[in-house]
N, C-alpha and C. Protein backbone atom coordinates (compact mmCIF):
# COMPACT_ATOMS: atom_id res chain seq x y z
N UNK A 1 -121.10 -98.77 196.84
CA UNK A 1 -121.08 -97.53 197.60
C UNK A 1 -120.68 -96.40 196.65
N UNK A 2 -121.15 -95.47 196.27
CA UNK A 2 -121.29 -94.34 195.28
C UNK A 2 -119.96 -93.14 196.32
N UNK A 3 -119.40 -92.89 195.37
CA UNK A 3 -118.00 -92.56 195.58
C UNK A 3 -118.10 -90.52 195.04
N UNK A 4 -117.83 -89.67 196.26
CA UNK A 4 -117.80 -88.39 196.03
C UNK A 4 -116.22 -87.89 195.06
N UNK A 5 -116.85 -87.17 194.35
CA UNK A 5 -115.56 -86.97 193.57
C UNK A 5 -115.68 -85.81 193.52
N UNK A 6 -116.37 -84.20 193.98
CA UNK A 6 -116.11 -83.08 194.54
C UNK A 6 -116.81 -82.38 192.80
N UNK A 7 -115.53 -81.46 192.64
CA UNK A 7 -115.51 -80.71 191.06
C UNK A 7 -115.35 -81.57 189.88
N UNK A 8 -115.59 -82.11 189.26
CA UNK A 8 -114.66 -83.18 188.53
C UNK A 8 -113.78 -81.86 187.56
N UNK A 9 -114.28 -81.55 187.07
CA UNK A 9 -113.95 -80.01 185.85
C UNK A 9 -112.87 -79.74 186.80
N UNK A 10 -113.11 -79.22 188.05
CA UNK A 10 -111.94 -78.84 188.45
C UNK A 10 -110.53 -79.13 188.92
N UNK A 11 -110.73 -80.60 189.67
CA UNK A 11 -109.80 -81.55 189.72
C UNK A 11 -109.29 -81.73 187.90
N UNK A 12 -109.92 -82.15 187.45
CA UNK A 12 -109.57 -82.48 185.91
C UNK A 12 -108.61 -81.30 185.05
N UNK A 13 -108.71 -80.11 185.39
CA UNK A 13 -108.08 -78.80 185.05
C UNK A 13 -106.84 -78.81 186.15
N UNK A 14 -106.95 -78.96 187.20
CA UNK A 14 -106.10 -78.54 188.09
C UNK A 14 -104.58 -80.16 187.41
N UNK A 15 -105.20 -81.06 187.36
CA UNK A 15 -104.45 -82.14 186.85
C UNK A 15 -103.89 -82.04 185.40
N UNK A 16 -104.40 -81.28 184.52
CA UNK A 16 -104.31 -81.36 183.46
C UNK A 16 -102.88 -79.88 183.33
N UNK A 17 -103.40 -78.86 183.90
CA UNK A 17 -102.46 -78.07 183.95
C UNK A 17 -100.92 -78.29 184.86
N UNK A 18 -101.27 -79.10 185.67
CA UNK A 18 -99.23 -80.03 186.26
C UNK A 18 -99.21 -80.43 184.67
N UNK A 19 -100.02 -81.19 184.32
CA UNK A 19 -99.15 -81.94 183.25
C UNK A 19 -98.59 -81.56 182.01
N UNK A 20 -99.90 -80.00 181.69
CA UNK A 20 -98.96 -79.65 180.87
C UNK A 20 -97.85 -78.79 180.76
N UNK A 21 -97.56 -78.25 182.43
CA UNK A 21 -96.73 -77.44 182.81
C UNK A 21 -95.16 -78.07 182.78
N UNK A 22 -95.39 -79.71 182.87
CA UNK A 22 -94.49 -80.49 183.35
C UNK A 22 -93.95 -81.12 181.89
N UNK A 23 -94.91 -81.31 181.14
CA UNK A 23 -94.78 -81.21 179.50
C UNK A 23 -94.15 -80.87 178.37
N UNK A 24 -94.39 -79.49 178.35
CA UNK A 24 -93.60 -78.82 178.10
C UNK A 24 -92.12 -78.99 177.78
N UNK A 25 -91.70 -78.46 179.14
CA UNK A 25 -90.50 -78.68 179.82
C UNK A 25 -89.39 -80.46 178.97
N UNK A 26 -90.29 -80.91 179.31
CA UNK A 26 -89.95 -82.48 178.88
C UNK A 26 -89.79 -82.39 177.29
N UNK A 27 -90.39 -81.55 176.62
CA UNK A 27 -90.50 -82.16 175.01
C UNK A 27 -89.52 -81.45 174.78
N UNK A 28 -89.29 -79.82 175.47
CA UNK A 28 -88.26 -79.15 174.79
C UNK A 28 -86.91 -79.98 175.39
N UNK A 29 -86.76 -80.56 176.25
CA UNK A 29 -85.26 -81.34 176.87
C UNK A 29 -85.31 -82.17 176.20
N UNK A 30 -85.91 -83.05 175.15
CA UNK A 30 -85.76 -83.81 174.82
C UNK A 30 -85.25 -83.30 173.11
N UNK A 31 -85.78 -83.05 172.52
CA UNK A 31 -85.43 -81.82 171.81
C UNK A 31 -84.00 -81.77 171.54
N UNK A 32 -83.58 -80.98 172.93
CA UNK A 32 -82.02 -80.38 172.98
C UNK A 32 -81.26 -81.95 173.02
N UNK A 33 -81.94 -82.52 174.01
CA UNK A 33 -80.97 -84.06 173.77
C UNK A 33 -80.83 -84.60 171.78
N UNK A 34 -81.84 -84.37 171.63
CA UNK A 34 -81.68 -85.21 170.27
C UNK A 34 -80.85 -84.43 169.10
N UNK A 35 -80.88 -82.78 169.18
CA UNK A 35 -79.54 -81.79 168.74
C UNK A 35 -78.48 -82.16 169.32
N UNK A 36 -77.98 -82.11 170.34
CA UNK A 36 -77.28 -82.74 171.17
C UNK A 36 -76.05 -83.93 170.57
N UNK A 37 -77.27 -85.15 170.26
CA UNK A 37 -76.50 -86.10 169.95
C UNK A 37 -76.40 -86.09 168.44
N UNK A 38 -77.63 -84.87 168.04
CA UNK A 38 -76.80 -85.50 166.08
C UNK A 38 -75.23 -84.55 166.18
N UNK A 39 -75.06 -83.19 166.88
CA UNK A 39 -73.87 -82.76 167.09
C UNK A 39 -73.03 -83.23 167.01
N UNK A 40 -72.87 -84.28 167.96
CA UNK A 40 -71.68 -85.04 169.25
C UNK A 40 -71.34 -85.88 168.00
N UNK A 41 -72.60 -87.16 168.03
CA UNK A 41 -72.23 -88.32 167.43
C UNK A 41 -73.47 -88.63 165.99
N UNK A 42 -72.80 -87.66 164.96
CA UNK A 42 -73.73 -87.81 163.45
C UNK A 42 -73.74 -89.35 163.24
N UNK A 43 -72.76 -90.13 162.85
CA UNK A 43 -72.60 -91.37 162.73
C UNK A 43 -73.52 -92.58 163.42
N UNK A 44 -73.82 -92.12 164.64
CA UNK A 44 -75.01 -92.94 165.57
C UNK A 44 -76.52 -92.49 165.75
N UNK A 45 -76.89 -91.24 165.30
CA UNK A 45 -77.80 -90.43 165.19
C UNK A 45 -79.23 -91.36 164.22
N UNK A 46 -80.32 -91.05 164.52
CA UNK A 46 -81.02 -91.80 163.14
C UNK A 46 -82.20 -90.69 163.37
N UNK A 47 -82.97 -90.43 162.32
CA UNK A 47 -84.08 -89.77 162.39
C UNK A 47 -85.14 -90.33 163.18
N UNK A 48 -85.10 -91.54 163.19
CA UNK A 48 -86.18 -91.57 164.11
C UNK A 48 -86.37 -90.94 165.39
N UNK A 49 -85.09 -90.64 166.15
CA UNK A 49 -85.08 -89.90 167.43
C UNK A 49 -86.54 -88.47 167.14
N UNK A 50 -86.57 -87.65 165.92
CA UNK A 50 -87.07 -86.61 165.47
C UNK A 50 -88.59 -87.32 165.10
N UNK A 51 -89.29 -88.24 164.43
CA UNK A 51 -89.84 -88.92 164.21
C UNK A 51 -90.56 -89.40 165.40
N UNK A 52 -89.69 -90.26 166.80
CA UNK A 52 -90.40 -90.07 167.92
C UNK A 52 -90.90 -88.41 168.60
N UNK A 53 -90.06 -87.61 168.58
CA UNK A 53 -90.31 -86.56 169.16
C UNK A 53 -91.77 -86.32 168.33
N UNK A 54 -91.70 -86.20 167.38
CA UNK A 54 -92.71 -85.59 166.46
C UNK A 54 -93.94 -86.02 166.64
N UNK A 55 -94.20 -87.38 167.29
CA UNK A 55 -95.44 -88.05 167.39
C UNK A 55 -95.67 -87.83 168.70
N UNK A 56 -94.86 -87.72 169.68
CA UNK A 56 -95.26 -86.99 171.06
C UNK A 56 -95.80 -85.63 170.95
N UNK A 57 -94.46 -84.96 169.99
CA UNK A 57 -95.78 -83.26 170.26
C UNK A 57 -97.18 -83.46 169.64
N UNK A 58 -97.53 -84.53 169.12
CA UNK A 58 -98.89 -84.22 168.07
C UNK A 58 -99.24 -84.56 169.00
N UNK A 59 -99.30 -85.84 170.16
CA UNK A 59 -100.37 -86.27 170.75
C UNK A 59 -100.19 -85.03 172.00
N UNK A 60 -99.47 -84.77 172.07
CA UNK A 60 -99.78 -83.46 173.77
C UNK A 60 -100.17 -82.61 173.14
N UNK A 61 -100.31 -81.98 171.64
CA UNK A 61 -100.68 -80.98 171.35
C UNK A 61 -102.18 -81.08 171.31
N UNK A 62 -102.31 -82.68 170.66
CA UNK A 62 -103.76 -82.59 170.32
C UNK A 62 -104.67 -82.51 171.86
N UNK A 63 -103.93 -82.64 172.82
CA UNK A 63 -104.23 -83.53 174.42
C UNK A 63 -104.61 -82.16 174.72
N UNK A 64 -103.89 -81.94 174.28
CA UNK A 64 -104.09 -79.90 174.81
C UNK A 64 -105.13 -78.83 174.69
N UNK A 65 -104.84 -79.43 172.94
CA UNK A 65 -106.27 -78.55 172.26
C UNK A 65 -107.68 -79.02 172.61
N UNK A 66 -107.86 -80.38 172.48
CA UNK A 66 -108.79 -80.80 173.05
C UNK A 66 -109.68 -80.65 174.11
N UNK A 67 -108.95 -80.19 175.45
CA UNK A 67 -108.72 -79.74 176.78
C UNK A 67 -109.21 -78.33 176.73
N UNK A 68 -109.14 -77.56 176.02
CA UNK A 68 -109.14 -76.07 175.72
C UNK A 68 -110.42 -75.87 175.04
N UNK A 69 -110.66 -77.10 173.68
CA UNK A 69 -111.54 -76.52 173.01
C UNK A 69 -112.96 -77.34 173.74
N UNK A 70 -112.92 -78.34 174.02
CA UNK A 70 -114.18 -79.36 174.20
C UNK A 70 -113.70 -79.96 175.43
N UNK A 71 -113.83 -79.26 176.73
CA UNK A 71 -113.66 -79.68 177.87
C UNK A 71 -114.83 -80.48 178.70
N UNK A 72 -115.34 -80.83 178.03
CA UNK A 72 -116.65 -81.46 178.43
C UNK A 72 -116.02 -82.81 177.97
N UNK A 73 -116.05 -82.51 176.80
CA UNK A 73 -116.02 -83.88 176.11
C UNK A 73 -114.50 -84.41 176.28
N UNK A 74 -113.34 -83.63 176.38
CA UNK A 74 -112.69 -84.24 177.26
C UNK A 74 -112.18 -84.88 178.55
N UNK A 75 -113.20 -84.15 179.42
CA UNK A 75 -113.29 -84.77 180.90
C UNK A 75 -114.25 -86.26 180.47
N UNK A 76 -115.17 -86.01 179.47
CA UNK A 76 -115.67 -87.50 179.71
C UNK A 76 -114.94 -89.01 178.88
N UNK A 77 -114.00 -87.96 177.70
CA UNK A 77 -113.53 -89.38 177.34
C UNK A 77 -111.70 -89.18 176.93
N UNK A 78 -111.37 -88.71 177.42
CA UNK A 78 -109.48 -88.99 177.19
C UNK A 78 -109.32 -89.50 177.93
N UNK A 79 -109.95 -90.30 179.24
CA UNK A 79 -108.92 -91.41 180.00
C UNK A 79 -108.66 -92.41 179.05
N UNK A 80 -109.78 -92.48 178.07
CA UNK A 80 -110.23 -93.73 177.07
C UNK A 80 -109.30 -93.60 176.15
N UNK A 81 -109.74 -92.54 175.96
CA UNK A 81 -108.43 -92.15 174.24
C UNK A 81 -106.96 -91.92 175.07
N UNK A 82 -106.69 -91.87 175.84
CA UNK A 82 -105.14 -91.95 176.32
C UNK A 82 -105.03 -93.50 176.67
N UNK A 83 -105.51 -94.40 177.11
CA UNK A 83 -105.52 -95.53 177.69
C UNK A 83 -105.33 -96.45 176.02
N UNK A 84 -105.85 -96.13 175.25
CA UNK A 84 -106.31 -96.97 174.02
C UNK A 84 -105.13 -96.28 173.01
N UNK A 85 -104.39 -95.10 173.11
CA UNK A 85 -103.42 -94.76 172.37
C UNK A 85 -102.17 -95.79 173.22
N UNK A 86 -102.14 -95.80 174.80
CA UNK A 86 -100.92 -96.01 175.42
C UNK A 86 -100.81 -97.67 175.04
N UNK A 87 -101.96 -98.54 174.84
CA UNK A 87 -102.16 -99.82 174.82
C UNK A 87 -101.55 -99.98 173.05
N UNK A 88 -102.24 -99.17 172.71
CA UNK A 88 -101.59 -99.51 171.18
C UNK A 88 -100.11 -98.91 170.90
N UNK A 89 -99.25 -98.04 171.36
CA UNK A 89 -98.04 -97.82 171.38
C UNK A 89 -97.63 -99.51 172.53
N UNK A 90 -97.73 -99.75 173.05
CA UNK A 90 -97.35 -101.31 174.01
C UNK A 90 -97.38 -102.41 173.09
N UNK A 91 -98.01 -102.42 172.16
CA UNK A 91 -98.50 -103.23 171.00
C UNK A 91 -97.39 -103.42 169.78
N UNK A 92 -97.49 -102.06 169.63
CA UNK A 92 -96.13 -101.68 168.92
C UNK A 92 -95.30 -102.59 169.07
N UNK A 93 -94.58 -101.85 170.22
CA UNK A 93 -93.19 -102.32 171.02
C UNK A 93 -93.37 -103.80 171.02
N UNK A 94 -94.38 -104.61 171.40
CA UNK A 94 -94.37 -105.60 171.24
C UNK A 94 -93.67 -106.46 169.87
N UNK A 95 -94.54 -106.04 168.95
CA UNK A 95 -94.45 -106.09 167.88
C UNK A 95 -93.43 -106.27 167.09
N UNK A 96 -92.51 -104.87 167.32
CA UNK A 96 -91.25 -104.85 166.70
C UNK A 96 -90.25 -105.60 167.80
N UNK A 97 -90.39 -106.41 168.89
CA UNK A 97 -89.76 -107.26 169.51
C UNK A 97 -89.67 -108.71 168.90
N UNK A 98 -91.22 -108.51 168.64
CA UNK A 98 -91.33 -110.03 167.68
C UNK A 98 -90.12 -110.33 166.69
N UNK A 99 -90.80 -108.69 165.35
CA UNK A 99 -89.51 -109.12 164.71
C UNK A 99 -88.26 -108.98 164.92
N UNK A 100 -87.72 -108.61 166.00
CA UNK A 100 -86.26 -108.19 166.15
C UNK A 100 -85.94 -109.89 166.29
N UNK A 101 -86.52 -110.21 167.31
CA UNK A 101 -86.26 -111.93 167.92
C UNK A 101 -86.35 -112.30 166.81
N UNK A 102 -86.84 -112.46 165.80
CA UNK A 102 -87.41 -113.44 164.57
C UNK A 102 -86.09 -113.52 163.78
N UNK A 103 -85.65 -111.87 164.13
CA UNK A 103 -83.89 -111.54 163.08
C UNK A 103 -83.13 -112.36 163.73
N UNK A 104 -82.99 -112.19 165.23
CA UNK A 104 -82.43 -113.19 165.89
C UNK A 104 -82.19 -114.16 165.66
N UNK A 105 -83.31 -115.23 165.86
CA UNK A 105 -83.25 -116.33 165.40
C UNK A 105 -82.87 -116.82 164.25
N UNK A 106 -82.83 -116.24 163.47
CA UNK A 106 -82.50 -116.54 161.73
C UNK A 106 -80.83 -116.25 162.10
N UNK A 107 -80.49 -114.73 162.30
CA UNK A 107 -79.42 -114.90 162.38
C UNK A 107 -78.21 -115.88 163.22
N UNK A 108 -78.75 -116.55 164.31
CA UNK A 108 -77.97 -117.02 164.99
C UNK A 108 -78.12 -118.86 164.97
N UNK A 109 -79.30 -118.70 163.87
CA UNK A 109 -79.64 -120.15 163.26
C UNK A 109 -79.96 -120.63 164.49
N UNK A 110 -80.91 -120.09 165.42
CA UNK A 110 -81.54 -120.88 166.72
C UNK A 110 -82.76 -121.62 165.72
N UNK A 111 -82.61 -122.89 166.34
CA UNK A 111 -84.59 -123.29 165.53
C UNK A 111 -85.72 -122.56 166.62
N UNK A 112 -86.38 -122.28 165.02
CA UNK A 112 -87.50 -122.16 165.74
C UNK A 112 -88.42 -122.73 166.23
N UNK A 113 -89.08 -121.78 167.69
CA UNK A 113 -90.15 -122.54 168.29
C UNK A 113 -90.97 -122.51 167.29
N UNK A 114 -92.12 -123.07 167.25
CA UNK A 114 -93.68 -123.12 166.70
C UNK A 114 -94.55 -121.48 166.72
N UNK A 115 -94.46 -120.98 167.64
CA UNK A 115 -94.40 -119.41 167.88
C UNK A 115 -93.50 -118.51 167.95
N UNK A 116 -93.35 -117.22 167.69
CA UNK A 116 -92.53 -116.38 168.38
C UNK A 116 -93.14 -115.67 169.46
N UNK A 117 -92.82 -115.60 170.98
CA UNK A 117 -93.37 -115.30 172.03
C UNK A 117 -94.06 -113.93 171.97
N UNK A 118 -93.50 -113.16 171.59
CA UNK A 118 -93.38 -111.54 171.29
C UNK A 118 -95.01 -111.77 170.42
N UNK A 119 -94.77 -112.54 169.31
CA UNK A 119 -96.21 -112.46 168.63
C UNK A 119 -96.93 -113.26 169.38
N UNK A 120 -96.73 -113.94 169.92
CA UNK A 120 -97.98 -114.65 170.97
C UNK A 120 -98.38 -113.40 171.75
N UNK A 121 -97.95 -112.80 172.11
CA UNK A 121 -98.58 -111.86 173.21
C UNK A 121 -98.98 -110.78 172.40
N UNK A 122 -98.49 -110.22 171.69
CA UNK A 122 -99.20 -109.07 170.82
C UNK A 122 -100.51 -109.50 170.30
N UNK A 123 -100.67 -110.78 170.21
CA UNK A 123 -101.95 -111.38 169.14
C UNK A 123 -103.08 -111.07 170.25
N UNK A 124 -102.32 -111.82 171.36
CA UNK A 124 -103.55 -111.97 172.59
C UNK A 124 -104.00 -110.61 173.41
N UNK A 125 -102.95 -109.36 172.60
CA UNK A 125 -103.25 -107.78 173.26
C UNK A 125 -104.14 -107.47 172.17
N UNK A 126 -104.21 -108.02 171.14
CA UNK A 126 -105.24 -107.36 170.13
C UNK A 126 -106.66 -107.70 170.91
N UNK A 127 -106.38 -109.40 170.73
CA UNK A 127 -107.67 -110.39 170.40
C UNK A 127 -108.52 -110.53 171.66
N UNK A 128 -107.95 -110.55 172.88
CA UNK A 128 -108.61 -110.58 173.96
C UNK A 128 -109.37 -109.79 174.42
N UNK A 129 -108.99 -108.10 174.23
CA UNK A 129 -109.59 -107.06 174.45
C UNK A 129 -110.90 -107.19 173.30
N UNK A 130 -110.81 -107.10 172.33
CA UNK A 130 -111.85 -107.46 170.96
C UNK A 130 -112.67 -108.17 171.75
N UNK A 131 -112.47 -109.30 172.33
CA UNK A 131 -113.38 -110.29 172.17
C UNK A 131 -114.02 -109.99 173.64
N UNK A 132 -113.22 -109.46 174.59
CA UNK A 132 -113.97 -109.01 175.95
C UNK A 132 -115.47 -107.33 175.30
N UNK A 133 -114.62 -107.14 174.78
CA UNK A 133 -115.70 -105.96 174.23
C UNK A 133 -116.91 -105.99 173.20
N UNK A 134 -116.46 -106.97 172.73
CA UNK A 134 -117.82 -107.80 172.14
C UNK A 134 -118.48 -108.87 173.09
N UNK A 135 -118.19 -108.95 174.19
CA UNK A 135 -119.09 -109.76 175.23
C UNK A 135 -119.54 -108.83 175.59
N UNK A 136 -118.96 -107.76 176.15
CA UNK A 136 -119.34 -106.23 176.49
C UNK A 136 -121.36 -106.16 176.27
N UNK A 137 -120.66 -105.80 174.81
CA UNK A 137 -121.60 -105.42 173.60
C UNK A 137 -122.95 -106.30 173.51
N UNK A 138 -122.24 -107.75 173.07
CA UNK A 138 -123.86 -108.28 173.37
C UNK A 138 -124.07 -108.97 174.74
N UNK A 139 -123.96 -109.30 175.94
CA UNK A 139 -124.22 -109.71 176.83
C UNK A 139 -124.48 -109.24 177.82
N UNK A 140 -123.80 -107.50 177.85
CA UNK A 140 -123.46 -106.48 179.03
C UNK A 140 -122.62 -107.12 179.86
N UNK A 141 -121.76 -105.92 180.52
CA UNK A 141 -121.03 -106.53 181.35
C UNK A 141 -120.20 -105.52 181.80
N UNK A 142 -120.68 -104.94 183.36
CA UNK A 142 -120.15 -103.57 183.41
C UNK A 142 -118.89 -103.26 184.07
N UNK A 143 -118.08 -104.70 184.12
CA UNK A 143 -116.87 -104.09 184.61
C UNK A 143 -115.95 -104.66 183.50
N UNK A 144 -116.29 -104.18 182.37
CA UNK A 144 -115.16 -105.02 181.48
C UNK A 144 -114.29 -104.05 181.16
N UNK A 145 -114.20 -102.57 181.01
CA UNK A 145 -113.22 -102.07 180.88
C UNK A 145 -111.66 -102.25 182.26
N UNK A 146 -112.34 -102.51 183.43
CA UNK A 146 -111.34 -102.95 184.61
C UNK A 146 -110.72 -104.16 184.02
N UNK A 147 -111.48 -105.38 182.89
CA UNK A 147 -110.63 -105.98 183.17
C UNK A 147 -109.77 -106.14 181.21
N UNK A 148 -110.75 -105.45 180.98
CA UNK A 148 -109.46 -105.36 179.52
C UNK A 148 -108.08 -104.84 180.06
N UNK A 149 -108.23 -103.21 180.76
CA UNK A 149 -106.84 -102.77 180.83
C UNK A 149 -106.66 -103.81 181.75
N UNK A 150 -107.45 -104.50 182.97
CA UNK A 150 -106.75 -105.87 183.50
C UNK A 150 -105.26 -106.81 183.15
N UNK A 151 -106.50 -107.07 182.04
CA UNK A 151 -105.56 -108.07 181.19
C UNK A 151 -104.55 -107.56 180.47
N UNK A 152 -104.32 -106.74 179.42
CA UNK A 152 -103.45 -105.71 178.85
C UNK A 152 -102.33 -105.36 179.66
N UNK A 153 -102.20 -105.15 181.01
CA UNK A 153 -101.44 -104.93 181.97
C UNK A 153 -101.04 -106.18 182.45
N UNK A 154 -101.32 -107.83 182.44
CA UNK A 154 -100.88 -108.84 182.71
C UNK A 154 -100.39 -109.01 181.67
N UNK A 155 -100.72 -108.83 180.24
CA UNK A 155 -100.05 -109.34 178.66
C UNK A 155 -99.01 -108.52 178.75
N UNK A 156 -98.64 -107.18 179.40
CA UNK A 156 -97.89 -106.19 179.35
C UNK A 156 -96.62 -106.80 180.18
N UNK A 157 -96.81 -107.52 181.00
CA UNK A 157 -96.07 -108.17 182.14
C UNK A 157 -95.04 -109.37 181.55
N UNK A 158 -96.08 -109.99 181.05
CA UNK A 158 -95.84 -111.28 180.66
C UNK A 158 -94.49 -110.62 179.26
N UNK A 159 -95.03 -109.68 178.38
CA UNK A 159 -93.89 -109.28 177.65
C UNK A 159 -92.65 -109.33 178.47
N UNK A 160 -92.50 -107.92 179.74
CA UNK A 160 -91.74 -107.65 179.83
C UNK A 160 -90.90 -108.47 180.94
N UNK A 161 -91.54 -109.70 181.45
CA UNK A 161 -90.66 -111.17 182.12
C UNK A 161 -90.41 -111.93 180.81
N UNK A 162 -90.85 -111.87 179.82
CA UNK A 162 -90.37 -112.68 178.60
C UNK A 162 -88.97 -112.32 178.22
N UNK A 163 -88.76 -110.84 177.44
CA UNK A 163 -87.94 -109.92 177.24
C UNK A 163 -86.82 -110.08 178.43
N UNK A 164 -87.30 -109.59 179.76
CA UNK A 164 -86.14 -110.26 180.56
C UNK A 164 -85.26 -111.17 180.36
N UNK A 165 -85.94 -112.18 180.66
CA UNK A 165 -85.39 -113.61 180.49
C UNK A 165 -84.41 -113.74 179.37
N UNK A 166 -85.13 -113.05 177.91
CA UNK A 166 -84.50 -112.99 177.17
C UNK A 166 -83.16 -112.42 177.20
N UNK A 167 -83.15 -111.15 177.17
CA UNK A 167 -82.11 -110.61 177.43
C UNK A 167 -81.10 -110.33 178.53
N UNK A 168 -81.53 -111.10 179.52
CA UNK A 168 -80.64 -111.05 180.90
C UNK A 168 -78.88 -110.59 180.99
N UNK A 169 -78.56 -112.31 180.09
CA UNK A 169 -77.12 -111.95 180.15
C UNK A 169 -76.37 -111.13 178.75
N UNK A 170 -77.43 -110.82 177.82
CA UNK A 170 -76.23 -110.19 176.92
C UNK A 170 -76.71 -108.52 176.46
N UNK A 171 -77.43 -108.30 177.10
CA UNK A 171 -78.25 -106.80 177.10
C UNK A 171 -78.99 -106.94 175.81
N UNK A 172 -79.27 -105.51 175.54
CA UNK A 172 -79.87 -104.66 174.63
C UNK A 172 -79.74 -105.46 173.23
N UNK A 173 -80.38 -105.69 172.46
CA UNK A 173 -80.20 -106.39 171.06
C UNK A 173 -79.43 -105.24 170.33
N UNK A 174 -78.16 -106.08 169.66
CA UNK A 174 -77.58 -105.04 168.91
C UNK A 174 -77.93 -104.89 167.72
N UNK A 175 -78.95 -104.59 167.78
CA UNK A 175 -80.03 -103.99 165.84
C UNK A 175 -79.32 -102.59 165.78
N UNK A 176 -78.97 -101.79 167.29
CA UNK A 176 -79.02 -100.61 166.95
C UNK A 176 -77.11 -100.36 167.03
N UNK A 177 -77.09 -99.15 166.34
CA UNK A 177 -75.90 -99.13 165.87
C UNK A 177 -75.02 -98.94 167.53
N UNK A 178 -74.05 -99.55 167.45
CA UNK A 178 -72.95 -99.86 168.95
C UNK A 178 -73.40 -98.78 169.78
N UNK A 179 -72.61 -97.28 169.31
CA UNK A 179 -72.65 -96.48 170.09
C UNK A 179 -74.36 -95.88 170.60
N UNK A 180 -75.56 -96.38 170.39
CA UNK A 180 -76.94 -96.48 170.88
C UNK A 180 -77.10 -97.80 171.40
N UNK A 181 -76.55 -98.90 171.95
CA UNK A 181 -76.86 -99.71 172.42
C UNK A 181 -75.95 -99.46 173.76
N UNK A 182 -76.35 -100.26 174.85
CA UNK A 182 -75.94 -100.07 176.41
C UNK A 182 -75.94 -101.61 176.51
N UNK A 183 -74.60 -101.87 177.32
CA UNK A 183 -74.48 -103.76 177.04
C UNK A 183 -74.87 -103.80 178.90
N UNK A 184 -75.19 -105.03 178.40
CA UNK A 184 -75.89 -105.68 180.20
C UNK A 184 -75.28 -105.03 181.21
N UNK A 185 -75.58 -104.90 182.32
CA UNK A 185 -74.55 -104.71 183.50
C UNK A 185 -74.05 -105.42 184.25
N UNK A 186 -74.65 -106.89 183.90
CA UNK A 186 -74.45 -108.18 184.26
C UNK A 186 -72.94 -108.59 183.43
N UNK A 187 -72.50 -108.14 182.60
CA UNK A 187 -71.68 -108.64 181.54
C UNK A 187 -70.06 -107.90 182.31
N UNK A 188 -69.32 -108.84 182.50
CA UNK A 188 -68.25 -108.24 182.72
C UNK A 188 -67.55 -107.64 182.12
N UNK A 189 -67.04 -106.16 181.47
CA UNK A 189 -65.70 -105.62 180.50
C UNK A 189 -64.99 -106.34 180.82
N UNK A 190 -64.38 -107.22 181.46
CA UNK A 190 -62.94 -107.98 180.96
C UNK A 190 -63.28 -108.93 180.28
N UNK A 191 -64.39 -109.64 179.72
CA UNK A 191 -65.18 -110.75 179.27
C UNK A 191 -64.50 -110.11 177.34
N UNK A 192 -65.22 -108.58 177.46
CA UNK A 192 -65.39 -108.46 176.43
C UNK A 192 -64.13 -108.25 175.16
């Protein structure tokens, strides 16, 4: 059944301008938070806080310009290029979970499994999508973008019940220096 979608240009503008109204707002608070804390607490501070910021304004900036300059061509393809940036930042995170666990394990002399879970699932966020899009490609197959982000959003899951599990009772991995880490809420202060 063929589905009315009105203006698209205009819905697409009218959506695009909340967000970057709402945008804004967000990068500069974030900003002041990260002055904020090199102020307060230099000692716990790391550049990367500036480093993340920095890769957010490029992508809203570029989100922006894009929007402004080639609105055609952005109504027809930034769900794609936002969807395929957000999947590969998830990837990331994955990623550097792997190795955090991997430090883990070494450090706390757990044996290891045969895998590290973290890289099991990052492998299968690369490889599955690849290989659904090359069925795509030669076989056709017109609902495969529903089920890449499908799947991507179940691999996304599966991380973050992994990670759970993992970290239930002792919180946040302490890679990061004390005063940036937040301990379980499960964990009693008189314990500690």
């Amino acid at each position: 059944m063929p589905v009315a979608l009105g203006d698209a240009a205009a819905n697409v503008a009218n959506n695009m301008l909340a967000l970057f109204v709402v945008g804004v707002p967000c990068l500069l608070l974030t900003a002041v938070f990260i002055a904020r804390d090199r102020i307060r607490q230099p000692a716990g501070w790391t550049p990367m806080y500036v480093l993340g910021l920095a890769v957010a304004v490029v992508i809203f900036g570029g989100g922006l310009a894009w929007f402004f300059v080639d609105r055609s061509g952005f109504i027809g393809n930034a769900h794609y290029a936002a969807a395929i940036v957000m999947f590969l930042c998830i990837v990331a995170v994955v990623l550097l979970n792997a190795e955090q666990f991997r430090r883990k394990q070494r450090k706390h002399a757990i044996p290891h499994s045969p895998a590290n879970r973290y890289s099991v699932i990052a492998v299968a966020m690369v490889v599955v999508p690849l290989l659904m899009f090359g069925w795509k490609k030669i076989f056709g197959w017109d609902h495969a973008v529903l089920w890449i982000e499908g799947t991507l959003i179940l691999l996304f899951a599966a991380f973050w019940i992994s990670q759970t599990q993992e970290l239930w009772n002792e919180g946040i991995r302490q890679e990061l220096p004390r005063s940036q880490a937040t301990p379980s809420p499960l964990r009693s202060s008189a314990v500690e």
